[in-house]
PDB file of N, CA and C in Angstrom:
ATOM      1  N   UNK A   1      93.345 115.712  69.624  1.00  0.00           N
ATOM      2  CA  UNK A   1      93.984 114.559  69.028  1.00  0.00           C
ATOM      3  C   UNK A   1      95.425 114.925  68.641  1.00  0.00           C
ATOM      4  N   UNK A   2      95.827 114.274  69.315  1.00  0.00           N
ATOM      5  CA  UNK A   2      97.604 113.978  68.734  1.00  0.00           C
ATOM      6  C   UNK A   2      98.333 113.307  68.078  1.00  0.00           C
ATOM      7  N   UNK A   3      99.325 113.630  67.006  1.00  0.00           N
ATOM      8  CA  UNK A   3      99.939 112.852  66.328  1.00  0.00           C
ATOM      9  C   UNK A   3     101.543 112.636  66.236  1.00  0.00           C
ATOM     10  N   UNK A   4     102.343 111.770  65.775  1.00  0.00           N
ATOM     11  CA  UNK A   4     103.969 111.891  65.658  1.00  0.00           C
ATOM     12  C   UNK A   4     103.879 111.013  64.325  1.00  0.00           C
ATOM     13  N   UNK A   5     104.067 112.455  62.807  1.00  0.00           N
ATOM     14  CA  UNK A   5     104.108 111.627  61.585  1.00  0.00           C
ATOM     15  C   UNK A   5     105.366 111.604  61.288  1.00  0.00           C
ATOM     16  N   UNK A   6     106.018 111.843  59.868  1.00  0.00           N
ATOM     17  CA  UNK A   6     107.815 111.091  59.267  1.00  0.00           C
ATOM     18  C   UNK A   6     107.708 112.096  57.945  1.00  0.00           C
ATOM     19  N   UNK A   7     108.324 113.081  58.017  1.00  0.00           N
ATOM     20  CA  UNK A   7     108.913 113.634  56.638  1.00  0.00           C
ATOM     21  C   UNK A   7     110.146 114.123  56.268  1.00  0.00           C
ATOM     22  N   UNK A   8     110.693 114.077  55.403  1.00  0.00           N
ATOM     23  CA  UNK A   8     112.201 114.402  55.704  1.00  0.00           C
ATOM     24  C   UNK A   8     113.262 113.811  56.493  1.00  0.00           C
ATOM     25  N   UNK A   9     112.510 112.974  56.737  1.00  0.00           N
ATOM     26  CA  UNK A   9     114.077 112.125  57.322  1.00  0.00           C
ATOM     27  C   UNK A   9     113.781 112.700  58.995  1.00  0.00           C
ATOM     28  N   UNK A  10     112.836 113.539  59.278  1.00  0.00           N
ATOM     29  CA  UNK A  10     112.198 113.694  60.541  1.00  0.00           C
ATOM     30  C   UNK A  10     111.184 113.348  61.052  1.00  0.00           C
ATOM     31  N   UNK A  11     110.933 113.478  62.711  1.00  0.00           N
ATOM     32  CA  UNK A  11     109.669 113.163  63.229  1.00  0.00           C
ATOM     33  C   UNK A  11     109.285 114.210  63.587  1.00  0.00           C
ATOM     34  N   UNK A  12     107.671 114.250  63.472  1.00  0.00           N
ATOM     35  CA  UNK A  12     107.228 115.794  63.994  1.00  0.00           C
ATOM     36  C   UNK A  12     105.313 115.383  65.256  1.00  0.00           C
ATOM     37  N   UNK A  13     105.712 115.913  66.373  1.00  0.00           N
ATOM     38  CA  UNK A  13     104.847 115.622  67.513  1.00  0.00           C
ATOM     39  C   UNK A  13     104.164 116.729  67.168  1.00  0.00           C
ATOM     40  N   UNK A  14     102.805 116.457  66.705  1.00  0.00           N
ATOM     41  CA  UNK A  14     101.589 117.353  66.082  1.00  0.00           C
ATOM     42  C   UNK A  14     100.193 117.591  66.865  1.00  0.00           C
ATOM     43  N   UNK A  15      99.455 118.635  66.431  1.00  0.00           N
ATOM     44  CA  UNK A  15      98.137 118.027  67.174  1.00  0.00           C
ATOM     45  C   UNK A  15      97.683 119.469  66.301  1.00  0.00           C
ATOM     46  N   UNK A  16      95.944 119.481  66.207  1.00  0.00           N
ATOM     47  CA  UNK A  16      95.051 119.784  65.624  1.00  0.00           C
ATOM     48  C   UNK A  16      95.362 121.488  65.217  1.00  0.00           C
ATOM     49  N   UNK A  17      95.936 122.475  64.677  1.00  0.00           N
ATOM     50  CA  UNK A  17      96.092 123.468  64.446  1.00  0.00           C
ATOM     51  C   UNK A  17      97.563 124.062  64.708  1.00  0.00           C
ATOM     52  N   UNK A  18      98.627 123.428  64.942  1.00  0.00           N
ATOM     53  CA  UNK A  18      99.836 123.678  64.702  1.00  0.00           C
ATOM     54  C   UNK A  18     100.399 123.975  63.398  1.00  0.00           C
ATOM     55  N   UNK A  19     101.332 124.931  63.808  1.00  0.00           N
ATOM     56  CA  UNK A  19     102.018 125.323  62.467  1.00  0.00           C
ATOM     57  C   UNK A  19     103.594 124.607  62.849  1.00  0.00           C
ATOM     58  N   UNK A  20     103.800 124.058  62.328  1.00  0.00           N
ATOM     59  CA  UNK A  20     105.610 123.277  61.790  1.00  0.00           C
ATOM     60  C   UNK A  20     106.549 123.924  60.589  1.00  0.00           C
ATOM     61  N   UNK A  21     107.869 123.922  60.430  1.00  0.00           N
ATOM     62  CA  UNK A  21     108.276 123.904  59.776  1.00  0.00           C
ATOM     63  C   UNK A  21     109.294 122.993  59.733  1.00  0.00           C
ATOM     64  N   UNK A  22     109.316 122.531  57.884  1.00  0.00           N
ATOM     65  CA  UNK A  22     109.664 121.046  57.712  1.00  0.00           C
ATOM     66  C   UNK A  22     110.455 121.438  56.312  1.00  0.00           C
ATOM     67  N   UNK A  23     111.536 120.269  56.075  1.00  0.00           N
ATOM     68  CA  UNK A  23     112.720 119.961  55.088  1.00  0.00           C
ATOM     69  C   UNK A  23     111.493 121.126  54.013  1.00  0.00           C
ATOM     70  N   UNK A  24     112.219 121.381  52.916  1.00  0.00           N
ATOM     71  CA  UNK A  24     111.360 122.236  51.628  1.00  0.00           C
ATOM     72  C   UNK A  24     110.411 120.543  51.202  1.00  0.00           C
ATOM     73  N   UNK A  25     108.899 121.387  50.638  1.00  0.00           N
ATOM     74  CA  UNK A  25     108.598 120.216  50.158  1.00  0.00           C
ATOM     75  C   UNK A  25     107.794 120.859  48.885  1.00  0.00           C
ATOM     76  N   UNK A  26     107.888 120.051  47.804  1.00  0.00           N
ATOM     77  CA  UNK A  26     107.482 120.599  46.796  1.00  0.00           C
ATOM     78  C   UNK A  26     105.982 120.618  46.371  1.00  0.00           C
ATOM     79  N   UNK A  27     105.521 121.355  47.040  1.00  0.00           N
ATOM     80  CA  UNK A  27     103.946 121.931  46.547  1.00  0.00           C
ATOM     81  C   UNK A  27     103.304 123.437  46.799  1.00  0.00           C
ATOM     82  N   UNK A  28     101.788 124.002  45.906  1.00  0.00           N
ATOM     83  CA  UNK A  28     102.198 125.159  46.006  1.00  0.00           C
ATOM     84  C   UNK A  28     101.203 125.650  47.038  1.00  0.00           C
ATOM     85  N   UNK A  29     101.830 127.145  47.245  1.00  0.00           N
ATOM     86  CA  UNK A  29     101.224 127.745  49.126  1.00  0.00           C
ATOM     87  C   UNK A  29      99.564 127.748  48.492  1.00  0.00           C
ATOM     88  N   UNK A  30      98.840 127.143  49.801  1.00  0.00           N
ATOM     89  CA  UNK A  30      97.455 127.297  49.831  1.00  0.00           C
ATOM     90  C   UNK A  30      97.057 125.756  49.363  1.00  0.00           C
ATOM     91  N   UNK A  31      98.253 124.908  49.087  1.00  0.00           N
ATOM     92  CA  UNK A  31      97.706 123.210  48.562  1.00  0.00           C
ATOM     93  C   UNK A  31      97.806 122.130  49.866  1.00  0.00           C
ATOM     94  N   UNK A  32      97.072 121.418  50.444  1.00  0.00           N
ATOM     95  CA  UNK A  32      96.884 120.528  51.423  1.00  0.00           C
ATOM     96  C   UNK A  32      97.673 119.138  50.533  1.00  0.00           C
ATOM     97  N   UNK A  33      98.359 118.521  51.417  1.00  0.00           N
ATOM     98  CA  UNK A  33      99.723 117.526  51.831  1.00  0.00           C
ATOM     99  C   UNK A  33      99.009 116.390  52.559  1.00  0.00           C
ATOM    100  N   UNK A  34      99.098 115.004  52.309  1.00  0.00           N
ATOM    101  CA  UNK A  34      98.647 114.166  53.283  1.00  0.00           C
ATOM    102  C   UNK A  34      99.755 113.413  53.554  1.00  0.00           C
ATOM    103  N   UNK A  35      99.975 113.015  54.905  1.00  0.00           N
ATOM    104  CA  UNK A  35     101.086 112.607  54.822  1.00  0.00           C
ATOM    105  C   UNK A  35     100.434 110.881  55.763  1.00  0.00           C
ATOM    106  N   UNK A  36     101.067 109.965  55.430  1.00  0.00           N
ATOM    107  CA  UNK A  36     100.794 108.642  55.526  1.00  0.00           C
ATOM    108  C   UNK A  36     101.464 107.805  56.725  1.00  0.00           C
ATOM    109  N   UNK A  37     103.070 108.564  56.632  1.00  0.00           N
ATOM    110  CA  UNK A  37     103.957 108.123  57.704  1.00  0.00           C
ATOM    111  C   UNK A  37     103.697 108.185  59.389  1.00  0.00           C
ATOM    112  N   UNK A  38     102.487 107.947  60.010  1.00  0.00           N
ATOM    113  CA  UNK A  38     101.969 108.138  61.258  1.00  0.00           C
ATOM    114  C   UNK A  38     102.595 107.475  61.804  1.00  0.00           C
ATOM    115  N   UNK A  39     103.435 107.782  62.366  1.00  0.00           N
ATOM    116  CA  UNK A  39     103.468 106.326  63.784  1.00  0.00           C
ATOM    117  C   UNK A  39     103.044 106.242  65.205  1.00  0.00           C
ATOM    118  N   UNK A  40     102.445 107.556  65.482  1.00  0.00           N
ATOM    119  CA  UNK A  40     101.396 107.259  66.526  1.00  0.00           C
ATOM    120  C   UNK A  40     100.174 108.510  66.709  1.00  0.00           C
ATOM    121  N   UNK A  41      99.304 107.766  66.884  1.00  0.00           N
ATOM    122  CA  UNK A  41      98.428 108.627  67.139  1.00  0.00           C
ATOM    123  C   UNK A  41      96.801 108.603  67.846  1.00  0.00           C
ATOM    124  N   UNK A  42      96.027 109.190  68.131  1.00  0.00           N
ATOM    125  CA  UNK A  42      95.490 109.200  69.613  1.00  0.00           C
ATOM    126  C   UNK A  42      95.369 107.886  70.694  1.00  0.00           C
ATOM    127  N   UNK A  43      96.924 108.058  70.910  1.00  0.00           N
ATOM    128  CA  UNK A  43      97.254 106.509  71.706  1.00  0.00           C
ATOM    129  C   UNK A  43      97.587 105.422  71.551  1.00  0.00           C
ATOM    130  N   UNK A  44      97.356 105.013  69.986  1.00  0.00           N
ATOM    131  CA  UNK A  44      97.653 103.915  69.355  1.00  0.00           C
ATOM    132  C   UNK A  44      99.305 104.304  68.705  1.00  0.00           C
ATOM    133  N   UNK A  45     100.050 102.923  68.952  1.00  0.00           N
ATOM    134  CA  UNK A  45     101.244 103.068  67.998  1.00  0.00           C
ATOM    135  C   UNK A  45     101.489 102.453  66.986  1.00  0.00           C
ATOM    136  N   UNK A  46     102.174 102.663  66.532  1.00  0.00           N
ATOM    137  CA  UNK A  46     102.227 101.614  64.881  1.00  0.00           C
ATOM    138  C   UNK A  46     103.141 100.709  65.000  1.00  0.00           C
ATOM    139  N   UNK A  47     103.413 100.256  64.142  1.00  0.00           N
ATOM    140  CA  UNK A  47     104.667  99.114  63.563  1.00  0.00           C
ATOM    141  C   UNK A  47     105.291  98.648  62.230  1.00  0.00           C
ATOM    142  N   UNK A  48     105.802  99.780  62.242  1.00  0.00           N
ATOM    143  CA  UNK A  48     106.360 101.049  62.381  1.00  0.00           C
ATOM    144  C   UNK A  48     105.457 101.719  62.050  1.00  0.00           C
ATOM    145  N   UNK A  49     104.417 102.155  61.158  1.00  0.00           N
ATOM    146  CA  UNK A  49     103.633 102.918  60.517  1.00  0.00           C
ATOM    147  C   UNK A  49     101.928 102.396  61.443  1.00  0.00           C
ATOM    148  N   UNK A  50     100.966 103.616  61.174  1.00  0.00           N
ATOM    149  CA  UNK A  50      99.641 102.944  61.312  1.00  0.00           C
ATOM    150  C   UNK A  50      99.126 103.341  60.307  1.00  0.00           C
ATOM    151  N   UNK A  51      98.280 101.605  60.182  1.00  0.00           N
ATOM    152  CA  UNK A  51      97.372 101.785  58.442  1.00  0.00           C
ATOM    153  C   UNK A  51      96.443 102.678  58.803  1.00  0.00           C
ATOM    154  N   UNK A  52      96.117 103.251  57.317  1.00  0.00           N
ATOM    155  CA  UNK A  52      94.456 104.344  57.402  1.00  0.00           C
ATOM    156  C   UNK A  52      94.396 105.345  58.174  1.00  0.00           C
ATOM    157  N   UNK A  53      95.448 105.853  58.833  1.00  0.00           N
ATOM    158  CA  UNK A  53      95.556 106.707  59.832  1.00  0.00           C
ATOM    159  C   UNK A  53      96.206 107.871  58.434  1.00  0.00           C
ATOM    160  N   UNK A  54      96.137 109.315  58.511  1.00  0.00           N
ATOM    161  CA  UNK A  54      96.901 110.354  58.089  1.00  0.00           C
ATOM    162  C   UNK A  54      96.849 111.149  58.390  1.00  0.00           C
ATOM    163  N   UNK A  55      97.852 112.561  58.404  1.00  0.00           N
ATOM    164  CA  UNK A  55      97.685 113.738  58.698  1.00  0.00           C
ATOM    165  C   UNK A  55      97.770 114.939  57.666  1.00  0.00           C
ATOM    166  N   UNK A  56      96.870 115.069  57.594  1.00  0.00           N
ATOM    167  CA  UNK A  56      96.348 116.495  56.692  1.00  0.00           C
ATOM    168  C   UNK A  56      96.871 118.089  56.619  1.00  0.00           C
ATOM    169  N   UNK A  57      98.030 118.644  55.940  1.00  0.00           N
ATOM    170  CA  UNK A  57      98.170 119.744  56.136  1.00  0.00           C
ATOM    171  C   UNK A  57      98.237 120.679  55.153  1.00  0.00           C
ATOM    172  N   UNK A  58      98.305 122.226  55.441  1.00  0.00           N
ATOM    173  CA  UNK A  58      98.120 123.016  54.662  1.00  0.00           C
ATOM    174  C   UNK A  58      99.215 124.332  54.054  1.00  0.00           C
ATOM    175  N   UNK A  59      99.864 124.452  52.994  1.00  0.00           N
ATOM    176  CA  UNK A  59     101.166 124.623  53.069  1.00  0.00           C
ATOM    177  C   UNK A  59     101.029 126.201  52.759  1.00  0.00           C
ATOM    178  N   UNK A  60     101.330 127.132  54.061  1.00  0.00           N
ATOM    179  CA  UNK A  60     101.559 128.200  54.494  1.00  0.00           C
ATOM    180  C   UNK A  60     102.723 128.888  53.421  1.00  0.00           C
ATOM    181  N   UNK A  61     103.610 128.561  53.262  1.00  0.00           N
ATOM    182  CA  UNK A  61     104.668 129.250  52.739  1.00  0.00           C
ATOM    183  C   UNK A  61     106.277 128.581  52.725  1.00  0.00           C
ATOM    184  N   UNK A  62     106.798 129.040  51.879  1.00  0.00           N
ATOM    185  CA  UNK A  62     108.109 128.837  51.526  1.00  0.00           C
ATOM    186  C   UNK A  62     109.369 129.699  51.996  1.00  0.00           C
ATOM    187  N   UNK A  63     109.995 128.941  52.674  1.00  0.00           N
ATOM    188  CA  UNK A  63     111.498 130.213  52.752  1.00  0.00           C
ATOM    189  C   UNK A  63     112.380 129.799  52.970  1.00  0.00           C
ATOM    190  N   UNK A  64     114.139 130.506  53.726  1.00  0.00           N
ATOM    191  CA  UNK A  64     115.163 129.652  53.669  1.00  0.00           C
ATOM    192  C   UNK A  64     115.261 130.466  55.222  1.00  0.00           C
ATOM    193  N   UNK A  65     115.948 129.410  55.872  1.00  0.00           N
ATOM    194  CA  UNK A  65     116.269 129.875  57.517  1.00  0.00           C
ATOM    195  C   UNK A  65     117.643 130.576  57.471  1.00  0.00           C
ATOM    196  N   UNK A  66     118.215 131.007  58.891  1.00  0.00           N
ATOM    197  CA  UNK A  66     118.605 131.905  59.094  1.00  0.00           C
ATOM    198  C   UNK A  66     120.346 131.165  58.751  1.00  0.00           C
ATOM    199  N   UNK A  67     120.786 132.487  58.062  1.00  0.00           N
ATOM    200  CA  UNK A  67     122.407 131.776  57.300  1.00  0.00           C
ATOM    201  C   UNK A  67     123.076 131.408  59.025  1.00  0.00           C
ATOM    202  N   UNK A  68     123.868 130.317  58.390  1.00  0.00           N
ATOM    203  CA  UNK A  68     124.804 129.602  59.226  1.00  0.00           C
ATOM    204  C   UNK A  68     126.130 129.530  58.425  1.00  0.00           C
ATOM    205  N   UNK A  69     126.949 129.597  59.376  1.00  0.00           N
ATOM    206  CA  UNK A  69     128.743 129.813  58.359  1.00  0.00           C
ATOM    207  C   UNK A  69     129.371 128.690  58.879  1.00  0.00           C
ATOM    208  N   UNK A  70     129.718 128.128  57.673  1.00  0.00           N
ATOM    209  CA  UNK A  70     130.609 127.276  57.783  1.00  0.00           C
ATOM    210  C   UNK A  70     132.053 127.447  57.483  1.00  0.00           C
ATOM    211  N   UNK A  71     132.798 126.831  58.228  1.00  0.00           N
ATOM    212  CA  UNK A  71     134.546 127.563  58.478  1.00  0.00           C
ATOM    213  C   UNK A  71     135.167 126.312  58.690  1.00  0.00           C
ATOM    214  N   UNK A  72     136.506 125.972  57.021  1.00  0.00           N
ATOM    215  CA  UNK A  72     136.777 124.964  57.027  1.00  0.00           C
ATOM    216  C   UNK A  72     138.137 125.308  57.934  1.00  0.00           C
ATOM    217  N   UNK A  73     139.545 124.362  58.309  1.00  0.00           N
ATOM    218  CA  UNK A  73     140.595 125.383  58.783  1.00  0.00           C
ATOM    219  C   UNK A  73     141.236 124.296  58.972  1.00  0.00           C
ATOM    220  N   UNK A  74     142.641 124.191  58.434  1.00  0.00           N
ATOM    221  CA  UNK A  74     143.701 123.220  59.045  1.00  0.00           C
ATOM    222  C   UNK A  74     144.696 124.001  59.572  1.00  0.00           C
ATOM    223  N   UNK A  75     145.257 123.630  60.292  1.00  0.00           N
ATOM    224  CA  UNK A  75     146.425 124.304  61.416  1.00  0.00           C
ATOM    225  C   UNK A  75     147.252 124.151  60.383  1.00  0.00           C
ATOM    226  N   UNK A  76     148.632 125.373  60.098  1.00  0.00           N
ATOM    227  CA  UNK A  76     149.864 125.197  59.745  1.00  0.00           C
ATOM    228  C   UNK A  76     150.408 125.034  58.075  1.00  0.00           C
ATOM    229  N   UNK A  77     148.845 124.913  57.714  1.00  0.00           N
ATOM    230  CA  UNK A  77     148.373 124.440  55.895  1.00  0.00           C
ATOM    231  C   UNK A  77     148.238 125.759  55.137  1.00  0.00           C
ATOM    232  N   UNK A  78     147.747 126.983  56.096  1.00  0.00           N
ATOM    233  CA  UNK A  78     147.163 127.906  55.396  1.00  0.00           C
ATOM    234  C   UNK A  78     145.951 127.865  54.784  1.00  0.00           C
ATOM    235  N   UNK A  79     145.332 127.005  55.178  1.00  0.00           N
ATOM    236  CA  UNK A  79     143.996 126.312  54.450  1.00  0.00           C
ATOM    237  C   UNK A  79     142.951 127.054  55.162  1.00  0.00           C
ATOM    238  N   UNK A  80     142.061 127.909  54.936  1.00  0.00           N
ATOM    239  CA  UNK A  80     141.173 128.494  55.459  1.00  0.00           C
ATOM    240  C   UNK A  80     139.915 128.850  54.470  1.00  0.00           C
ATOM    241  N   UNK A  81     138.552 128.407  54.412  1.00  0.00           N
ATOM    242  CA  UNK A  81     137.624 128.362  53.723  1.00  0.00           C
ATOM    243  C   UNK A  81     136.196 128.565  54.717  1.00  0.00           C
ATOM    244  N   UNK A  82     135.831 129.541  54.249  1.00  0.00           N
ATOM    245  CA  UNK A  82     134.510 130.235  54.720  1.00  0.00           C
ATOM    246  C   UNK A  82     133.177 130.239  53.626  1.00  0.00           C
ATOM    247  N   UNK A  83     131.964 129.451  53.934  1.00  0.00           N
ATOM    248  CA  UNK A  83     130.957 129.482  53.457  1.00  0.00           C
ATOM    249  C   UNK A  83     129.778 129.755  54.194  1.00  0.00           C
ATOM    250  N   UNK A  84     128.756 130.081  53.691  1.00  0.00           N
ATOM    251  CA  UNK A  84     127.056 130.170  54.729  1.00  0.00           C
ATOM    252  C   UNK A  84     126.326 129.223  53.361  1.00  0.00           C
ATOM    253  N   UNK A  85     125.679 129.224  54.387  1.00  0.00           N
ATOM    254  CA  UNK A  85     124.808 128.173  53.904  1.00  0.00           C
ATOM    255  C   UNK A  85     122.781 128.447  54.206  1.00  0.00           C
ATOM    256  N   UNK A  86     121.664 128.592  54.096  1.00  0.00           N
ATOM    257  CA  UNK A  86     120.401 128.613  53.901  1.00  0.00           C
ATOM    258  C   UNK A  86     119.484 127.802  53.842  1.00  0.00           C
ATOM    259  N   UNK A  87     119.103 126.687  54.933  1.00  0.00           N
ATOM    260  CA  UNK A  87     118.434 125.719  54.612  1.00  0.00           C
ATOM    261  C   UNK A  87     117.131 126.021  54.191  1.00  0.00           C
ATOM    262  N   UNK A  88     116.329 126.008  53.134  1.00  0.00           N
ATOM    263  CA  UNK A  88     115.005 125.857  52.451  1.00  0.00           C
ATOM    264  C   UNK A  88     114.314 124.738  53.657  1.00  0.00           C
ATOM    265  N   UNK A  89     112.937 125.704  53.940  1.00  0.00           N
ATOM    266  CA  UNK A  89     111.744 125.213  54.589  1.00  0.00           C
ATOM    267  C   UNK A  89     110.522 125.702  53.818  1.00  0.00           C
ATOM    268  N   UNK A  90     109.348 124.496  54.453  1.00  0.00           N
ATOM    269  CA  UNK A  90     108.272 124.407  54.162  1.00  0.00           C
ATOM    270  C   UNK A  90     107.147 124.974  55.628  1.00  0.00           C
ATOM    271  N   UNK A  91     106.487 126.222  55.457  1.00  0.00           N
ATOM    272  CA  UNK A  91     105.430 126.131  56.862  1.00  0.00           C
ATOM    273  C   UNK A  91     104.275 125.339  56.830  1.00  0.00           C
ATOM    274  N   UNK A  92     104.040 124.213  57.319  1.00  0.00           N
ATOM    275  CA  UNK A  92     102.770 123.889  57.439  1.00  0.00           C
ATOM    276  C   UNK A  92     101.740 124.040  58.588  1.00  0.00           C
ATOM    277  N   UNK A  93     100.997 123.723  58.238  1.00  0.00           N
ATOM    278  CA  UNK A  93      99.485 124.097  59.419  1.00  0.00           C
ATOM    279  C   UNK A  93      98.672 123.035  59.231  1.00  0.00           C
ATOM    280  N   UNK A  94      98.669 122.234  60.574  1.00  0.00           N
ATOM    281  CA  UNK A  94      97.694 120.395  60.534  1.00  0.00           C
ATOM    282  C   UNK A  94      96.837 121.140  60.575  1.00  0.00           C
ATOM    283  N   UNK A  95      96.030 120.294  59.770  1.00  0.00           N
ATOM    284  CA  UNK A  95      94.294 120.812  59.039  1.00  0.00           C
ATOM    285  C   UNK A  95      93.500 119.701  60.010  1.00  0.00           C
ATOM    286  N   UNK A  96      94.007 118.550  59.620  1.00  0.00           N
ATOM    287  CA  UNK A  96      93.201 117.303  60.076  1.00  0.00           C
ATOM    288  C   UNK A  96      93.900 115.768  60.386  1.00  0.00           C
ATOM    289  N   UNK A  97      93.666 115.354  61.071  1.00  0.00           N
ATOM    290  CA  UNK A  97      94.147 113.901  62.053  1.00  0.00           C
ATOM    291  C   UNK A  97      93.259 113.089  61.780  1.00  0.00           C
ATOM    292  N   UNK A  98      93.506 111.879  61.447  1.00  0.00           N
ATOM    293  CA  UNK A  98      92.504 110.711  61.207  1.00  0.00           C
ATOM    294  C   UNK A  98      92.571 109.884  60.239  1.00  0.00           C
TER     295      UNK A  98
END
């Protein structure tokens, strides 16, 4: 069984024992997440959403991904600004579809 649920301002194409990682979400490792936002799943699509449908997951762990630098720069200004940055993720693992 396959699913495509909505968290974070993303879509995520799922199915029965996948691990994802998703925006940080606030709960703690070893606590199951239901998430409501389905919009399709074993074949059926929604509009926009499908009722009674959810996906069940199980939250693996917390961390921040790999630094990215950001480099501001105007020509001729002398303006030069260097930052990194760490986006915070959530691992999950679909438990259950339905």
């Amino acid at each position: 069984m396959k699913a495509i649920f909505e968290t974070g301002g993303k879509q995520y194409y799922v199915s029965v024992g996948d691990a994802i990682y998703v925006e940080k979400i606030d709960a703690e490792v070893g606590s199951d997440i239901t998430f409501d936002k389905v919009l399709f799943a074993n074949g059926v699509a929604g509009n926009p959403y499908l009722e009674k449908v959810s996906v069940v997951c199980t939250v693996e762990k917390h961390g921040k991904g790999k630094k990215i630098k950001v480099f501001k720069y105007k020509p001729k200004k002398k303006y030069r600004k260097t930052q990194g940055h760490r986006q915070p993720y959530t691992k999950l693992v679909v438990k259950k579809i339905g």
